[in-house]
PDB file of N, CA and C in Angstrom:
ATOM      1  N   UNK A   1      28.192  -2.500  50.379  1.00  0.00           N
ATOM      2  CA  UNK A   1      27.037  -3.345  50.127  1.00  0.00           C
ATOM      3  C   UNK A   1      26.014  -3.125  51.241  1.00  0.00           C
ATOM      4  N   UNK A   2      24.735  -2.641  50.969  1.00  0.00           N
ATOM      5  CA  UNK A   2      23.869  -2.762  51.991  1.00  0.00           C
ATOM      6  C   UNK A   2      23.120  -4.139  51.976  1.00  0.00           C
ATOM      7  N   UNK A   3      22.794  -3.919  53.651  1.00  0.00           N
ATOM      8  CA  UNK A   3      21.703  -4.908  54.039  1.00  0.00           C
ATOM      9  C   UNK A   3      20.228  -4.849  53.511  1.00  0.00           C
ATOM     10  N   UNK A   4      19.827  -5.737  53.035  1.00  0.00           N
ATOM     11  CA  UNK A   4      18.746  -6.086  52.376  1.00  0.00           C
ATOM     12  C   UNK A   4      17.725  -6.293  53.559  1.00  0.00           C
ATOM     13  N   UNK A   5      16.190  -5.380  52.843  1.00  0.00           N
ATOM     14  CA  UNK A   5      15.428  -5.947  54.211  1.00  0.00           C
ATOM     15  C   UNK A   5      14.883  -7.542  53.662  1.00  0.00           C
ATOM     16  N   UNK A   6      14.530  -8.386  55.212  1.00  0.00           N
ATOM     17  CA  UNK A   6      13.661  -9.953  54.681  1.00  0.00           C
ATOM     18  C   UNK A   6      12.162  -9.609  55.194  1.00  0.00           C
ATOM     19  N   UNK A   7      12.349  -8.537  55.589  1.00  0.00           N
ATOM     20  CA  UNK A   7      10.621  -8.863  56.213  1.00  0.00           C
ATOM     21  C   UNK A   7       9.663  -9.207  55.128  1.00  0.00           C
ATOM     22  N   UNK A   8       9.502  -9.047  53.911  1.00  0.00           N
ATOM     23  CA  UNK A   8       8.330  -9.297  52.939  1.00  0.00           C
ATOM     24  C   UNK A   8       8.821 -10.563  52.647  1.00  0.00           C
ATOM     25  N   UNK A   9      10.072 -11.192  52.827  1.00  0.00           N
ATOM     26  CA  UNK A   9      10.274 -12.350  52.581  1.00  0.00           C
ATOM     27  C   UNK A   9       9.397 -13.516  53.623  1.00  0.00           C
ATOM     28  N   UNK A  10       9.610 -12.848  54.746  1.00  0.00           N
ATOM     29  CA  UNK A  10       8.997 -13.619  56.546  1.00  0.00           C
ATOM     30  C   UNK A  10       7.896 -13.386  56.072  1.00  0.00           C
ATOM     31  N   UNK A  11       6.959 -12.237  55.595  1.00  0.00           N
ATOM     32  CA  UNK A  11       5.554 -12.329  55.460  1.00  0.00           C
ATOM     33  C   UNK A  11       5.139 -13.132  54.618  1.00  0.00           C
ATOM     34  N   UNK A  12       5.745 -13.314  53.470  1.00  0.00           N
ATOM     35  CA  UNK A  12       5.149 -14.679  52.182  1.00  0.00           C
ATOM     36  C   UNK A  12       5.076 -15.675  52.972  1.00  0.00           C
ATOM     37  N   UNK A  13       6.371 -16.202  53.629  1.00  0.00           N
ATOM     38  CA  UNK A  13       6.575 -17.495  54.177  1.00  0.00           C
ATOM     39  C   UNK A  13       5.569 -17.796  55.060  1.00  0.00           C
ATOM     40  N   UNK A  14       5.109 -16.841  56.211  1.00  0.00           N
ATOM     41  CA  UNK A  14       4.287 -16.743  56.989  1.00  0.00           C
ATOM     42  C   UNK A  14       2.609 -17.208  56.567  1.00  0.00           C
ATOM     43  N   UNK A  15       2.202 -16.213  54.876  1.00  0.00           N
ATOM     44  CA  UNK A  15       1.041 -16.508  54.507  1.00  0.00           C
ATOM     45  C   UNK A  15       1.231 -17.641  54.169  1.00  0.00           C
ATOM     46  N   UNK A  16       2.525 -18.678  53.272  1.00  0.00           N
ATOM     47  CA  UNK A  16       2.611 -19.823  52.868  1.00  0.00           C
ATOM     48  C   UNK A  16       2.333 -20.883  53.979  1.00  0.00           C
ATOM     49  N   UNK A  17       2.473 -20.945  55.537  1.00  0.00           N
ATOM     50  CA  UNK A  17       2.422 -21.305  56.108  1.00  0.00           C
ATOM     51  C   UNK A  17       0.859 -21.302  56.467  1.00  0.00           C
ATOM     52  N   UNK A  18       0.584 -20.300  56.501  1.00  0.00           N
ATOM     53  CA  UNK A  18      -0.894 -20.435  56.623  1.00  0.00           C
ATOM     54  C   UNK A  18      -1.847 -21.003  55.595  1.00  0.00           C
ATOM     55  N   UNK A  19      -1.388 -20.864  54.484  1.00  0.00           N
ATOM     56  CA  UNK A  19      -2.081 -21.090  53.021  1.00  0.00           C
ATOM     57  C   UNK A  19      -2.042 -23.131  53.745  1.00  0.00           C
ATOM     58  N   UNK A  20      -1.060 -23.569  54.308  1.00  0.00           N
ATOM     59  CA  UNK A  20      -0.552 -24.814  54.562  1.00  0.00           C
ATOM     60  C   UNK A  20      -1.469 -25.388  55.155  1.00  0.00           C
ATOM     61  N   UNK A  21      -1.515 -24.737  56.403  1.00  0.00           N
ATOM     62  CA  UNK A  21      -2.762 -25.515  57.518  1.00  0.00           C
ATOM     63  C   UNK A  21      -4.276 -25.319  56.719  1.00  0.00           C
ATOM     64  N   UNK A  22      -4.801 -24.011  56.335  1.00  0.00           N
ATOM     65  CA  UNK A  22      -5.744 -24.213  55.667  1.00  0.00           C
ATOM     66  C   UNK A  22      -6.290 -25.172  54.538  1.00  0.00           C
ATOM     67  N   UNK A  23      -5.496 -25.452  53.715  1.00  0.00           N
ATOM     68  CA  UNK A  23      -5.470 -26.315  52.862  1.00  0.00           C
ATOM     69  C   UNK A  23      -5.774 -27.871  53.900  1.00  0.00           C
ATOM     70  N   UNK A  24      -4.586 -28.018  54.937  1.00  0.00           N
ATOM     71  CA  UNK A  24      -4.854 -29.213  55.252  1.00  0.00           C
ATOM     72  C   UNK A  24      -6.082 -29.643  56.412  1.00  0.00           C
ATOM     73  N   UNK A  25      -6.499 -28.580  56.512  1.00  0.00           N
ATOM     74  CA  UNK A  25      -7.852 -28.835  57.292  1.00  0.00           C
ATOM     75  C   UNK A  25      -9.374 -29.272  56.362  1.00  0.00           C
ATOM     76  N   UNK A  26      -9.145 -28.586  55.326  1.00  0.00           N
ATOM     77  CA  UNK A  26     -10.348 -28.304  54.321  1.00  0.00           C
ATOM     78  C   UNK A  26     -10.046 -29.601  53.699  1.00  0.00           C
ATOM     79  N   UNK A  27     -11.317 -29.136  52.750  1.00  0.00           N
ATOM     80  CA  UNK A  27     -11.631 -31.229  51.999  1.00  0.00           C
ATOM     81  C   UNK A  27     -11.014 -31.137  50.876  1.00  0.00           C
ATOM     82  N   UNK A  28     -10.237 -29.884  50.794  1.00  0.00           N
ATOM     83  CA  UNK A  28      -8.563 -30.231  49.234  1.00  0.00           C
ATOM     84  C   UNK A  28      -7.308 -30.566  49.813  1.00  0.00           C
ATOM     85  N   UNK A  29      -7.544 -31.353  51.182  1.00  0.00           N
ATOM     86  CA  UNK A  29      -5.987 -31.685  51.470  1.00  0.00           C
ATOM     87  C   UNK A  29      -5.354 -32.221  50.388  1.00  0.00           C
ATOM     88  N   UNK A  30      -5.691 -33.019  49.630  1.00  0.00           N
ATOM     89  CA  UNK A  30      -4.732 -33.907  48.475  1.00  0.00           C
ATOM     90  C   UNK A  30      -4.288 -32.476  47.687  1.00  0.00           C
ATOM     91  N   UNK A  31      -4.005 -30.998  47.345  1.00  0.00           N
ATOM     92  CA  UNK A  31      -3.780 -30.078  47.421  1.00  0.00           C
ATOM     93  C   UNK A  31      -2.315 -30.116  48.118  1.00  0.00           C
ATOM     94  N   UNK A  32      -2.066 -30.125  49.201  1.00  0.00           N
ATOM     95  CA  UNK A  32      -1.326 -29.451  50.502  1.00  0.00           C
ATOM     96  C   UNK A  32       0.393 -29.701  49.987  1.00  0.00           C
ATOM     97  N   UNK A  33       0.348 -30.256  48.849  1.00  0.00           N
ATOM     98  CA  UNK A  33       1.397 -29.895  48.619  1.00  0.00           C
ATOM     99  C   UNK A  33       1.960 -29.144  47.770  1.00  0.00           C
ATOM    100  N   UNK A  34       1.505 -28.421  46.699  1.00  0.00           N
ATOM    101  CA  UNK A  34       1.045 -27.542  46.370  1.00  0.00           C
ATOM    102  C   UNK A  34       2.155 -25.833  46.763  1.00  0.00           C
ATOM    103  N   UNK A  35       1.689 -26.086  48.518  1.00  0.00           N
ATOM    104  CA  UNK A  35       1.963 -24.978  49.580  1.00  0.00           C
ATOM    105  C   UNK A  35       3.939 -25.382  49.780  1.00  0.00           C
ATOM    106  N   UNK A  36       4.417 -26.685  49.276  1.00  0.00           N
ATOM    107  CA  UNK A  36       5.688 -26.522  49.936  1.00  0.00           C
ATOM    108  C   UNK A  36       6.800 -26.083  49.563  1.00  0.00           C
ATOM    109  N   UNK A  37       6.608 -25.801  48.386  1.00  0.00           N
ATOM    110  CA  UNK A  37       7.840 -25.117  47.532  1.00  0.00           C
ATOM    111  C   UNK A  37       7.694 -23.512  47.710  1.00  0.00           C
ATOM    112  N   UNK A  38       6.571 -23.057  48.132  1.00  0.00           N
ATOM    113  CA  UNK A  38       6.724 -21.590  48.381  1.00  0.00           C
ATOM    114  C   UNK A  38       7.042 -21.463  49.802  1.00  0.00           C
ATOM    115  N   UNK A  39       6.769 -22.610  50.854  1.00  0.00           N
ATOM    116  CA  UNK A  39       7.119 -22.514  51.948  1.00  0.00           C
ATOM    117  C   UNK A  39       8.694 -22.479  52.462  1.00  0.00           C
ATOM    118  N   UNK A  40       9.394 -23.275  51.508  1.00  0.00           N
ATOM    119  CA  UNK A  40      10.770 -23.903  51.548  1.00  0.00           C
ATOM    120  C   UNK A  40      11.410 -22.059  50.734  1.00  0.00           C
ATOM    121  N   UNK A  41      10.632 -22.009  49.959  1.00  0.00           N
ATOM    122  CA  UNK A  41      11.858 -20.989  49.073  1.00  0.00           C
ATOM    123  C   UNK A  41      11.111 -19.633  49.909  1.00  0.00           C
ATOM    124  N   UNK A  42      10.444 -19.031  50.509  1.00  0.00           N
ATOM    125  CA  UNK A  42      10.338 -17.940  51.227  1.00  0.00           C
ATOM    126  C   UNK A  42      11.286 -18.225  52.361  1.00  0.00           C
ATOM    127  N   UNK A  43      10.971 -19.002  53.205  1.00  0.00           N
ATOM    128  CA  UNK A  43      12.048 -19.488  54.008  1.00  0.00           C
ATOM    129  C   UNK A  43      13.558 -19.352  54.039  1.00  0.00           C
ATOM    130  N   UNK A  44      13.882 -19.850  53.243  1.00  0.00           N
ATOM    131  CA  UNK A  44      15.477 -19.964  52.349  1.00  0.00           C
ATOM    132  C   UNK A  44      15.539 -18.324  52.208  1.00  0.00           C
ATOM    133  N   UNK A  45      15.205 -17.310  51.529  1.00  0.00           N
ATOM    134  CA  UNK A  45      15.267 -16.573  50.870  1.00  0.00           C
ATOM    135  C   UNK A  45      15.094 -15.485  52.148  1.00  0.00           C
ATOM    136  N   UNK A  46      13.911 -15.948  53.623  1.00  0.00           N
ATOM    137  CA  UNK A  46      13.974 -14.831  54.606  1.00  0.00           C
ATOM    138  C   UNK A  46      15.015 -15.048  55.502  1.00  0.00           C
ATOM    139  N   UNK A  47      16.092 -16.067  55.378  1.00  0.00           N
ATOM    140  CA  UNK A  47      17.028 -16.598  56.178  1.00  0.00           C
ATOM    141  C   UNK A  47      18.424 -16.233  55.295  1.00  0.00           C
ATOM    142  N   UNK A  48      18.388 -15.462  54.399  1.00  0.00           N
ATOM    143  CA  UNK A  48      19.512 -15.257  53.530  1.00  0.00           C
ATOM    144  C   UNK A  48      20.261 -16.410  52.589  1.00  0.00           C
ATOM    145  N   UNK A  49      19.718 -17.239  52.673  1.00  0.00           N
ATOM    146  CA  UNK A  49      20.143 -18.570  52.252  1.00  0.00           C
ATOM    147  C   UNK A  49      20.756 -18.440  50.535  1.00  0.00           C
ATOM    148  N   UNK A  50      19.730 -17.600  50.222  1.00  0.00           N
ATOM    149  CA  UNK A  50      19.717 -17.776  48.873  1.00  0.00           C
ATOM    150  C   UNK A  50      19.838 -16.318  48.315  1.00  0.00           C
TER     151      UNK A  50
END
């Protein structure tokens, strides 16, 4: 069985993270949640979780 790379996984999570603060700075915060289910499942998914 090989090792799987996560880096494109760390990079989604990374833009999701950013997609996060942007959202919550700008005047669509009521939006910002929106950003947490891609944040949670890139996450999960660059941590092998899943």
């Amino acid at each position: 069985m090989e090792k799987k790379s996560s880096a494109l996984n760390w990079i989604l999570f990374f833009v999701s993270v950013a997609a996060f603060v942007l959202l919550y700075i700008s005047p669509y915060a009521n939006f910002i949640t929106a950003t947490l289910p891609f944040i949670v499942y890139y996450l999960a998914k660059a941590l092998d979780l899943i």
